[in-house]
C-alpha atoms as a PDB file:
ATOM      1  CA  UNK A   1       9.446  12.605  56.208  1.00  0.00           C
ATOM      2  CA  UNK A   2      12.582   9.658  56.070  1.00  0.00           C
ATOM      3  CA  UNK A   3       9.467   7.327  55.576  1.00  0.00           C
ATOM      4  CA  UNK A   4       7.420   8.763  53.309  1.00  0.00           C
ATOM      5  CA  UNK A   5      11.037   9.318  50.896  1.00  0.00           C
ATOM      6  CA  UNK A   6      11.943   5.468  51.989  1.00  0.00           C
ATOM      7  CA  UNK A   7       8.611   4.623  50.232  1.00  0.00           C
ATOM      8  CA  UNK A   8       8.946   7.013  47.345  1.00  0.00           C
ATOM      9  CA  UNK A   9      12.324   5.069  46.452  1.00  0.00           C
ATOM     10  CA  UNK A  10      11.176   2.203  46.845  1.00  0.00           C
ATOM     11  CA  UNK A  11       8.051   2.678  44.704  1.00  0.00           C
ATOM     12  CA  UNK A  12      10.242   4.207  42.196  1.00  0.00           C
ATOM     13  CA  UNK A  13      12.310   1.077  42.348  1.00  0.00           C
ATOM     14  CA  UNK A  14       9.350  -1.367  41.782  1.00  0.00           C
ATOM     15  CA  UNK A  15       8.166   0.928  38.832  1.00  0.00           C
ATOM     16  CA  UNK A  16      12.061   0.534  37.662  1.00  0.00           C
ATOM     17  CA  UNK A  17      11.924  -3.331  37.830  1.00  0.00           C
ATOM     18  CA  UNK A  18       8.546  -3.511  36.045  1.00  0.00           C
ATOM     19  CA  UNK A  19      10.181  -1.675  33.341  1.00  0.00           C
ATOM     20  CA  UNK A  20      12.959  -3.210  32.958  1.00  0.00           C
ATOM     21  CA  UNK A  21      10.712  -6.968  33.023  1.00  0.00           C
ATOM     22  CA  UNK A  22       8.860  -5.648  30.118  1.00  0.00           C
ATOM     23  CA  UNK A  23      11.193  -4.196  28.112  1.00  0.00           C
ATOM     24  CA  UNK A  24      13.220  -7.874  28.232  1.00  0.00           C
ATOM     25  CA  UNK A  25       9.998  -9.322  27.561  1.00  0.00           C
ATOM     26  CA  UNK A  26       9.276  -6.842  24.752  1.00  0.00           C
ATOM     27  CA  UNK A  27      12.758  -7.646  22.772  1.00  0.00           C
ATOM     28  CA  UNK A  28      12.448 -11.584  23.729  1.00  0.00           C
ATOM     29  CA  UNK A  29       9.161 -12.101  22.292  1.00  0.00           C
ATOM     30  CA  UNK A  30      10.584  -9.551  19.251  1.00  0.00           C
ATOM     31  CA  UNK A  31      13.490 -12.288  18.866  1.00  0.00           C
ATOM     32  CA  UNK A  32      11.592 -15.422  18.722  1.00  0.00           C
ATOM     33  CA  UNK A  33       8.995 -13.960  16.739  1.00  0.00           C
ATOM     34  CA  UNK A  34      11.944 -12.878  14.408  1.00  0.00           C
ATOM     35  CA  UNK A  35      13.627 -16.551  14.311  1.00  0.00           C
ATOM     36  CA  UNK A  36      10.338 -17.945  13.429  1.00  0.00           C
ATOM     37  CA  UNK A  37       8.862 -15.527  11.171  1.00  0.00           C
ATOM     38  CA  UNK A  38       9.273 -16.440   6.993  1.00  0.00           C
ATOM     39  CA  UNK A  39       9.717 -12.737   6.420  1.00  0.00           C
ATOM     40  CA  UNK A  40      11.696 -10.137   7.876  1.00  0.00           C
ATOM     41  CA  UNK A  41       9.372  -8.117  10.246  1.00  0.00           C
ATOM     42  CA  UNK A  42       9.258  -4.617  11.511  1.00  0.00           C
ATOM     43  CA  UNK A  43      12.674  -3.158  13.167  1.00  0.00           C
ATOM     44  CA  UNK A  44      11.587  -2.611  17.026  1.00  0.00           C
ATOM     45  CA  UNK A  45      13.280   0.653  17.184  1.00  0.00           C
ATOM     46  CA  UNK A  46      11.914   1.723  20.168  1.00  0.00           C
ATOM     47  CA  UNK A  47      12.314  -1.679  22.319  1.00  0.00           C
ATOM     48  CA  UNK A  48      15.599  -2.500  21.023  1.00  0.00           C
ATOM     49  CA  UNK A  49      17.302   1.371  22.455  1.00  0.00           C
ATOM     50  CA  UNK A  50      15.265   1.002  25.901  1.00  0.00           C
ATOM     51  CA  UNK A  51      16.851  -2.506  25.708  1.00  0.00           C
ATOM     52  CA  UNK A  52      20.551  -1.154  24.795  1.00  0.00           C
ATOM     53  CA  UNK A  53      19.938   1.639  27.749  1.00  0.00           C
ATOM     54  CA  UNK A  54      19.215  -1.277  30.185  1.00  0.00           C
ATOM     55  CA  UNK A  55      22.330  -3.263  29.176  1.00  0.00           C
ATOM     56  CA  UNK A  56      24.397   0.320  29.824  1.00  0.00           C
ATOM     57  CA  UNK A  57      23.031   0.552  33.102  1.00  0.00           C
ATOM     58  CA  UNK A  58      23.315  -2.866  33.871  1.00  0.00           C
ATOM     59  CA  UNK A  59      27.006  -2.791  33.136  1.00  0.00           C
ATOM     60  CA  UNK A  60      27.856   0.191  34.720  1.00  0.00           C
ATOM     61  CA  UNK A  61      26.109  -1.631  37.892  1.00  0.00           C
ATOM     62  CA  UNK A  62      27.958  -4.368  38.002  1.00  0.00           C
ATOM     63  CA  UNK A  63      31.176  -2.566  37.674  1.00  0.00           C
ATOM     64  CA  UNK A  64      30.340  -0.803  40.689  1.00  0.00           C
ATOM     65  CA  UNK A  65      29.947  -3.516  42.290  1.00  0.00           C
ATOM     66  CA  UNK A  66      32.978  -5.408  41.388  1.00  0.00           C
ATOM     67  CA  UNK A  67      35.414  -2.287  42.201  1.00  0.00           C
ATOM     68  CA  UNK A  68      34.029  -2.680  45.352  1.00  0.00           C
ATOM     69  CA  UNK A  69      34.375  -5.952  45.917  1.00  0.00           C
ATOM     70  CA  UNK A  70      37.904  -5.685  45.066  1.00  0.00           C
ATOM     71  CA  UNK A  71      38.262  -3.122  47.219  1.00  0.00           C
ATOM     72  CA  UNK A  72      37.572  -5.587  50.382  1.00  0.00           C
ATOM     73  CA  UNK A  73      34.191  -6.672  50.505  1.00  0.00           C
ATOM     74  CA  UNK A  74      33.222  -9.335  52.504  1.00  0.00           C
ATOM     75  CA  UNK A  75      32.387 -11.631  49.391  1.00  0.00           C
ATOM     76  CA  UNK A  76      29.255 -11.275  48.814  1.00  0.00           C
ATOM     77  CA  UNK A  77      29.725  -8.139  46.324  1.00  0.00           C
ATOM     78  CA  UNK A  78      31.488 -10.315  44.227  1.00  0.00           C
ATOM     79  CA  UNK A  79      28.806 -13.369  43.989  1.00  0.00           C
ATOM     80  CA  UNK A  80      26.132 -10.303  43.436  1.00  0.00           C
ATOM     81  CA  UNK A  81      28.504  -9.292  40.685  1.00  0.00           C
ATOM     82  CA  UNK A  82      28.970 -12.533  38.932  1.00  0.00           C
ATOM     83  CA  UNK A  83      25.277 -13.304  39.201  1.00  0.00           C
ATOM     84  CA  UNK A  84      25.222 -10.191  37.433  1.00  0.00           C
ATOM     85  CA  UNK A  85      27.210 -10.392  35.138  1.00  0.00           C
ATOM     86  CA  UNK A  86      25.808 -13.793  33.861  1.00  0.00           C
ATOM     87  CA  UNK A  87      22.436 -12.239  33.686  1.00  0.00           C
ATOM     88  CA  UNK A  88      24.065  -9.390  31.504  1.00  0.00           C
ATOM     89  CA  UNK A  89      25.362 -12.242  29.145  1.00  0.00           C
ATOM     90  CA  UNK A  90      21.966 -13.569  28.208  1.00  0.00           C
ATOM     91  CA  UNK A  91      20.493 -10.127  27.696  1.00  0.00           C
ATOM     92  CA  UNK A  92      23.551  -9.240  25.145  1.00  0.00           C
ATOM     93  CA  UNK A  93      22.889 -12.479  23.800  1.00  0.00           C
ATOM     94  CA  UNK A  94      19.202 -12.080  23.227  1.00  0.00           C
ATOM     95  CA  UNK A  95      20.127  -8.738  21.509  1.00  0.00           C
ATOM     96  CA  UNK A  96      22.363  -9.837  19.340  1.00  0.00           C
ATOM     97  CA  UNK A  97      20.603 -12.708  18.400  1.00  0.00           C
ATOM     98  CA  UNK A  98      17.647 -11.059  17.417  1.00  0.00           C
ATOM     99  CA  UNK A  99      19.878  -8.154  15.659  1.00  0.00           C
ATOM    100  CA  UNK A 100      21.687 -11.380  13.795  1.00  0.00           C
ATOM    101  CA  UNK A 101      18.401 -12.978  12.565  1.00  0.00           C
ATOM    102  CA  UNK A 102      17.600 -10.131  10.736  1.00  0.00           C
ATOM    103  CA  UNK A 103      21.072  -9.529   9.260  1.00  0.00           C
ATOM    104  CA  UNK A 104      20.752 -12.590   7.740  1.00  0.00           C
ATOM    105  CA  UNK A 105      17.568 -12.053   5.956  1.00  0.00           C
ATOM    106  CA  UNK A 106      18.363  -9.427   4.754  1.00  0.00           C
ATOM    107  CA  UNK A 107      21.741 -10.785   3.427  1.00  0.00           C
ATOM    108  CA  UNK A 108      19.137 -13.605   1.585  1.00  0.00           C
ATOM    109  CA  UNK A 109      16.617 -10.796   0.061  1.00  0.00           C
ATOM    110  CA  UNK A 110      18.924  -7.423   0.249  1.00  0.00           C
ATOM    111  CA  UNK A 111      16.451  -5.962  -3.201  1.00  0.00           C
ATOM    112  CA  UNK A 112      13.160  -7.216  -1.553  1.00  0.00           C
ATOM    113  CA  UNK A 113      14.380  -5.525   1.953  1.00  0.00           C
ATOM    114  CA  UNK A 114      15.589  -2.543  -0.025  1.00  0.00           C
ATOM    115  CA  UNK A 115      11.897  -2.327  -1.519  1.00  0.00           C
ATOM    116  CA  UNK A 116       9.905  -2.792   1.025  1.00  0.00           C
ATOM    117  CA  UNK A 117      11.882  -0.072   2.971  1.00  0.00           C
ATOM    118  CA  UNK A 118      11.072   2.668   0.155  1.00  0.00           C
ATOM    119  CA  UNK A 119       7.628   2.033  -0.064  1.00  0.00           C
ATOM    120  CA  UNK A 120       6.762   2.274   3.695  1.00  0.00           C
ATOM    121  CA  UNK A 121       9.424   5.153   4.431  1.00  0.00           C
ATOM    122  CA  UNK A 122       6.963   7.912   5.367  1.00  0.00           C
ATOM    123  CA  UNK A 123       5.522   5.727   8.315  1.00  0.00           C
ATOM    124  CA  UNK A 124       8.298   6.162  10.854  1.00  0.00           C
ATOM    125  CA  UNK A 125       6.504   3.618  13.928  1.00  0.00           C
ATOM    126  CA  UNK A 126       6.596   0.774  10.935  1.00  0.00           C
ATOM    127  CA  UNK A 127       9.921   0.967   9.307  1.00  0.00           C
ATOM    128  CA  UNK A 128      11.064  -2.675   8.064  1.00  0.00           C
ATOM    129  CA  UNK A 129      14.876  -1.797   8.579  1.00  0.00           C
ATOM    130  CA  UNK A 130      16.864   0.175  10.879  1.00  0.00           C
ATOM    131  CA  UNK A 131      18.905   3.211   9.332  1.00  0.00           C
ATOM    132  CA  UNK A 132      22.110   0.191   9.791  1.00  0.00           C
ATOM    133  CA  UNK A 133      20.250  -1.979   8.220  1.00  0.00           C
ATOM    134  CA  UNK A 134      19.169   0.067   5.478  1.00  0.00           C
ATOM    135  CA  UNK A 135      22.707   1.425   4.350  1.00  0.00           C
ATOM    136  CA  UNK A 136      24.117  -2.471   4.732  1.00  0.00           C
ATOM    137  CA  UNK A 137      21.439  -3.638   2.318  1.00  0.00           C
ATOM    138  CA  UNK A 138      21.976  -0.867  -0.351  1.00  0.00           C
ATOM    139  CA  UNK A 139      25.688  -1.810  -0.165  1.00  0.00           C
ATOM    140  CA  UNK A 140      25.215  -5.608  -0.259  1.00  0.00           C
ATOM    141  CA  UNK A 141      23.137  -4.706  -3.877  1.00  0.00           C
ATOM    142  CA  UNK A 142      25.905  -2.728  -5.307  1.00  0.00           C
ATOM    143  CA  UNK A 143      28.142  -5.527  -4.302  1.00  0.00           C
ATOM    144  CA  UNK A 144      25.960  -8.115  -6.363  1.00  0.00           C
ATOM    145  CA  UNK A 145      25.886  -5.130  -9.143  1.00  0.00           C
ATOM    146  CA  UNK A 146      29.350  -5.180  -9.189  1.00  0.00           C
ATOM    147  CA  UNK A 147      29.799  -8.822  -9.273  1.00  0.00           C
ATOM    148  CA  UNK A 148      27.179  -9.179 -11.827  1.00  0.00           C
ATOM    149  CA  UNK A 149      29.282  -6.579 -14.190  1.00  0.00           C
ATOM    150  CA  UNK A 150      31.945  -8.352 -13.848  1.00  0.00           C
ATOM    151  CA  UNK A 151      31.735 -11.714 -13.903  1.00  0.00           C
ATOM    152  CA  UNK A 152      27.998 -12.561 -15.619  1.00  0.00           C
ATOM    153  CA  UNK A 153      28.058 -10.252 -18.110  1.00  0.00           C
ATOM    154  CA  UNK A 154      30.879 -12.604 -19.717  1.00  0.00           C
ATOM    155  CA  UNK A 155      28.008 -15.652 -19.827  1.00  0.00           C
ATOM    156  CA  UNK A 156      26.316 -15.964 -23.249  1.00  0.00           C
ATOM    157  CA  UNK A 157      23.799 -17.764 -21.567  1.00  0.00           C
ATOM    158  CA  UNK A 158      20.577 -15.330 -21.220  1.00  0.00           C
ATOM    159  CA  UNK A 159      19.431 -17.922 -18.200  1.00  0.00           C
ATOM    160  CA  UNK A 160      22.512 -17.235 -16.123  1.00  0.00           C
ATOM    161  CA  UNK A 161      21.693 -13.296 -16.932  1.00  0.00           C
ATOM    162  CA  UNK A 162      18.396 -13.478 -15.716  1.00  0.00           C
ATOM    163  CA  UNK A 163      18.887 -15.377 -12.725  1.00  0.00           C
ATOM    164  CA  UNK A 164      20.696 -12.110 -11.655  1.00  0.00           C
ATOM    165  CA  UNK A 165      18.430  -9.717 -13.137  1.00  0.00           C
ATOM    166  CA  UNK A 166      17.605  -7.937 -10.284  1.00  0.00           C
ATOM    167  CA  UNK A 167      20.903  -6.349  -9.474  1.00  0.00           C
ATOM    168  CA  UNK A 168      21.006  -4.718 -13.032  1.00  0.00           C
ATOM    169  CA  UNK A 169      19.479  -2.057 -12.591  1.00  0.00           C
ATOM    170  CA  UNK A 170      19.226   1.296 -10.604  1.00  0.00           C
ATOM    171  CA  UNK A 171      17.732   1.391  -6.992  1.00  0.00           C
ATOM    172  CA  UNK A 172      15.515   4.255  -8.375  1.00  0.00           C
ATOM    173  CA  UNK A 173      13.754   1.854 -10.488  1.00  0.00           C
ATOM    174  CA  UNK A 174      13.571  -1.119  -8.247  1.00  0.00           C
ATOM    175  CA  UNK A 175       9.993  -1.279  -7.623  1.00  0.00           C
ATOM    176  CA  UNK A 176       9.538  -2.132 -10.849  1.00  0.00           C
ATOM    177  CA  UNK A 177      11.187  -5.237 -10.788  1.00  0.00           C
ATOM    178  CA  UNK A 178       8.827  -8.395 -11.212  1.00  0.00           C
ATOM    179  CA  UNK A 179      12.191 -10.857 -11.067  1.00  0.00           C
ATOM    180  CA  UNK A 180      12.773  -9.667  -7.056  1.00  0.00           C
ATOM    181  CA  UNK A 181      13.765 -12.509  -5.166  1.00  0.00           C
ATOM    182  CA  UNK A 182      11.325 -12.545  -2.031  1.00  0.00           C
ATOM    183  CA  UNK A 183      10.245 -14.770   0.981  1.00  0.00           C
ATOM    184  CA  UNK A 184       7.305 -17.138   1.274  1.00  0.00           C
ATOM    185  CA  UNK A 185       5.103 -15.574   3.034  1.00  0.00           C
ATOM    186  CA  UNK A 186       2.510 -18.496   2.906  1.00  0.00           C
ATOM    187  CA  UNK A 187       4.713 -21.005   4.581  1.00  0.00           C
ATOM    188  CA  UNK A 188       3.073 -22.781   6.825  1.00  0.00           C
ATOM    189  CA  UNK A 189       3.763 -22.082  10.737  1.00  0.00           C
ATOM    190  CA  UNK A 190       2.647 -22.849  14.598  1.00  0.00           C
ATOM    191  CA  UNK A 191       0.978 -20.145  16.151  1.00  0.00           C
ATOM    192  CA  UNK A 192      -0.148 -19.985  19.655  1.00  0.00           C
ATOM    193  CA  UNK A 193      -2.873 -17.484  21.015  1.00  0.00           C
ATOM    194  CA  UNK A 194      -2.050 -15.416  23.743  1.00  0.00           C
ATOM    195  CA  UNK A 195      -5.466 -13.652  24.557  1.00  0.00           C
ATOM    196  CA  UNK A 196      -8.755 -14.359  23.842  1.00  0.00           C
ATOM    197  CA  UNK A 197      -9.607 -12.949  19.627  1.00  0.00           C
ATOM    198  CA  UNK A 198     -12.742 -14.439  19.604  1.00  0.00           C
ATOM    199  CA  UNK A 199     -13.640 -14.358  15.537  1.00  0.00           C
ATOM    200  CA  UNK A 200     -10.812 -13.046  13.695  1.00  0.00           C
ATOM    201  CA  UNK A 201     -11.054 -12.043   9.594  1.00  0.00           C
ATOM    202  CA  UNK A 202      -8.535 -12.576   7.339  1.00  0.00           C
ATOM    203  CA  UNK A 203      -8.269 -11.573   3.666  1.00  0.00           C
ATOM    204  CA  UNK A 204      -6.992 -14.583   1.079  1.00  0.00           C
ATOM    205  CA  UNK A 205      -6.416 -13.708  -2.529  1.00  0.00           C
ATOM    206  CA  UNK A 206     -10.305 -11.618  -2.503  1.00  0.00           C
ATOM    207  CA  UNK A 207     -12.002 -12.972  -0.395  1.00  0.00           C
ATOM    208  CA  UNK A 208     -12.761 -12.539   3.119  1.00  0.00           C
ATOM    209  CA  UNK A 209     -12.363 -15.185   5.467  1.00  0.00           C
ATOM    210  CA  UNK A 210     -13.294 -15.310   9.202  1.00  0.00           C
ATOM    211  CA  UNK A 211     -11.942 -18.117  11.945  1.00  0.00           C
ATOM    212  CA  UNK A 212     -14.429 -18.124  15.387  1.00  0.00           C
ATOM    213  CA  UNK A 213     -13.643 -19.132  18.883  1.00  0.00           C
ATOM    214  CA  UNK A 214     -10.006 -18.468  18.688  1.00  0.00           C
ATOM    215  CA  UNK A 215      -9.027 -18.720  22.563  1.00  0.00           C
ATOM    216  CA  UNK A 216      -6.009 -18.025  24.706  1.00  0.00           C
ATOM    217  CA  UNK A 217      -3.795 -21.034  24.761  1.00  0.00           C
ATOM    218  CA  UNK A 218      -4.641 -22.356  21.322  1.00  0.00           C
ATOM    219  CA  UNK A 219      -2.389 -23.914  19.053  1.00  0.00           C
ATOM    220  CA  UNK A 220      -2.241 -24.148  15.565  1.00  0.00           C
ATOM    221  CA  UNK A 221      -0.905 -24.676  11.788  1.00  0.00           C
ATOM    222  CA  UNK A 222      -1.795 -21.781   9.804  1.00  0.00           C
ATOM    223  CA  UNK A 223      -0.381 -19.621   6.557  1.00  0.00           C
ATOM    224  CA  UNK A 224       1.797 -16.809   8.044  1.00  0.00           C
ATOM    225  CA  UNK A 225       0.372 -14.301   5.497  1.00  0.00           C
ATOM    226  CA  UNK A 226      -3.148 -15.112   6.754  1.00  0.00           C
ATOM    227  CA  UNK A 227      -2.555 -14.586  10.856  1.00  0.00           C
ATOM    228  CA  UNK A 228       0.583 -12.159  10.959  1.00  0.00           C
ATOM    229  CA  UNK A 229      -2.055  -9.515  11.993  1.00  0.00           C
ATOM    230  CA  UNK A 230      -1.922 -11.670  15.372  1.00  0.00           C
ATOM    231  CA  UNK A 231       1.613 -11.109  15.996  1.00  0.00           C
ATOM    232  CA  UNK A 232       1.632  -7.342  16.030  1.00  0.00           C
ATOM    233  CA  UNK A 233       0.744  -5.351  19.580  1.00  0.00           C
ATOM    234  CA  UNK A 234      -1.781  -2.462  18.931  1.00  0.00           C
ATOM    235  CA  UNK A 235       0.172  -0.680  22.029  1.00  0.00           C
ATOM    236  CA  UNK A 236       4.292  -0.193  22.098  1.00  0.00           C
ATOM    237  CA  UNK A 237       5.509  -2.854  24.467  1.00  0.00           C
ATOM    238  CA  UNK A 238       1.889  -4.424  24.743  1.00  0.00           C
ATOM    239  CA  UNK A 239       0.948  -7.898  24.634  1.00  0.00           C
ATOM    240  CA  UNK A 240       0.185  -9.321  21.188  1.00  0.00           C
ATOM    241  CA  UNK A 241      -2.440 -11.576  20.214  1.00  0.00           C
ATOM    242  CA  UNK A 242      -0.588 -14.796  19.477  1.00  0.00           C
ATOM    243  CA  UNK A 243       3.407 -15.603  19.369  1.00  0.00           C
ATOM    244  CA  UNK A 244       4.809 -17.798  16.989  1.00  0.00           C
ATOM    245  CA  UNK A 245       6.457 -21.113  18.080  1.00  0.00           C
END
């Protein structure tokens, strides 16, 4: 019976570690593809709490272990705690990285953000911005509003006006707005393949486009708009089919 629940715990501890592996891998490849990305992509609501749960535990595990290294361990508590702890730095750091490259897209397209968070609100799995990130752009707008009241309504210049058209109005009526300030989603980036696709379609302007032969390990220059279907997992926490570099 000892050895039967020796091998239970220690399956459950494998199972544990694989977790924990992917969920770091999850959020890492969520960062980078967030750094490289010309827009701002989906929030990864899901990964980024598992990920916040796994820094909790993490931290209340190395505390352990420091209390009882203090408490007149041979040593070699403390060096496990240190090791620790450095580990623990570079997953905070990968966190807030990724939570930092978003900030500060949205900070240079808070209307197009705001927008794009409206029209997709009903599908929960595919929101574009956290509920943080929603309330900080809806109060960066009314900041601009506020400025533009103030200080560009005094400029008899009509360009000057329009250059900040976009804050004018309501949030209601946003969508209607054809002066939005947005990102480039046809920039040009470096995508690598990380399964086999085989032929892939894409859709440009209306017509429909196919590339063949696309294989694992591939390389190469593309429009974002045209392969950002590559970039998205059809399972939570699964492999995609190419990462941007």
């Amino acid at each position: 019976d000892d050895d039967d629940s020796d091998d239970d715990q220690e399956e459950e501890e494998e199972e544990n570690v694989k977790v924990n592996k992917t969920t770091y891998a999850s959020l890492k490849r969520a960062w980078l593809a967030e750094s490289n990305a010309p827009i701002l992509l989906p929030f990864k609501s899901k990964v980024v709490r598992r990920f916040s749960n796994l820094i909790e535990e993490r931290d209340a595990e190395i505390d352990r272990c420091e209390r009882a290294a203090n408490d007149g361990g041979d040593g070699t508590e403390m060096l496990l705690a240190t090791i620790g702890r450095e580990e623990l730095n570079r997953m905070k750091y990968v966190l807030r990285s990724y939570l930092r490259t978003r900030i500060e897209k949205i900070q240079r397209f808070p209307v197009w953000s705001f927008v794009q968070q409206q029209k997709n609100e009903d599908a929960d799995d595919t929101l574009l911005l956290s509920e943080k990130e929603f309330e900080f752009a809806g109060e960066l707008i009314e900041a601009y509003e506020e400025h533009a009241k103030s200080v560009l309504s005094n400029f008899p210049s009509k360009e000057y006006k329009s250059a900040y058209s976009e804050f004018g109005v309501e949030k209601e009526s946003l969508e209607s707005l054809d002066m939005v300030s947005r990102p480039d989603e046809a920039k040009m980036v470096f995508v690598r393949l990380l399964k086999d696709v085989g032929e892939f379609q894409f859709q440009d302007g209306d017509k429909t486009n196919s590339v063949s032969d696309l294989k694992r390990g591939s390389i190469f220059w593309c429009r974002f708009d045209l392969f950002k279907g590559l970039l998205e997992s059809s399972e939570e926490g699964g492999e995609p089919g190419a990462e941007l570099l």
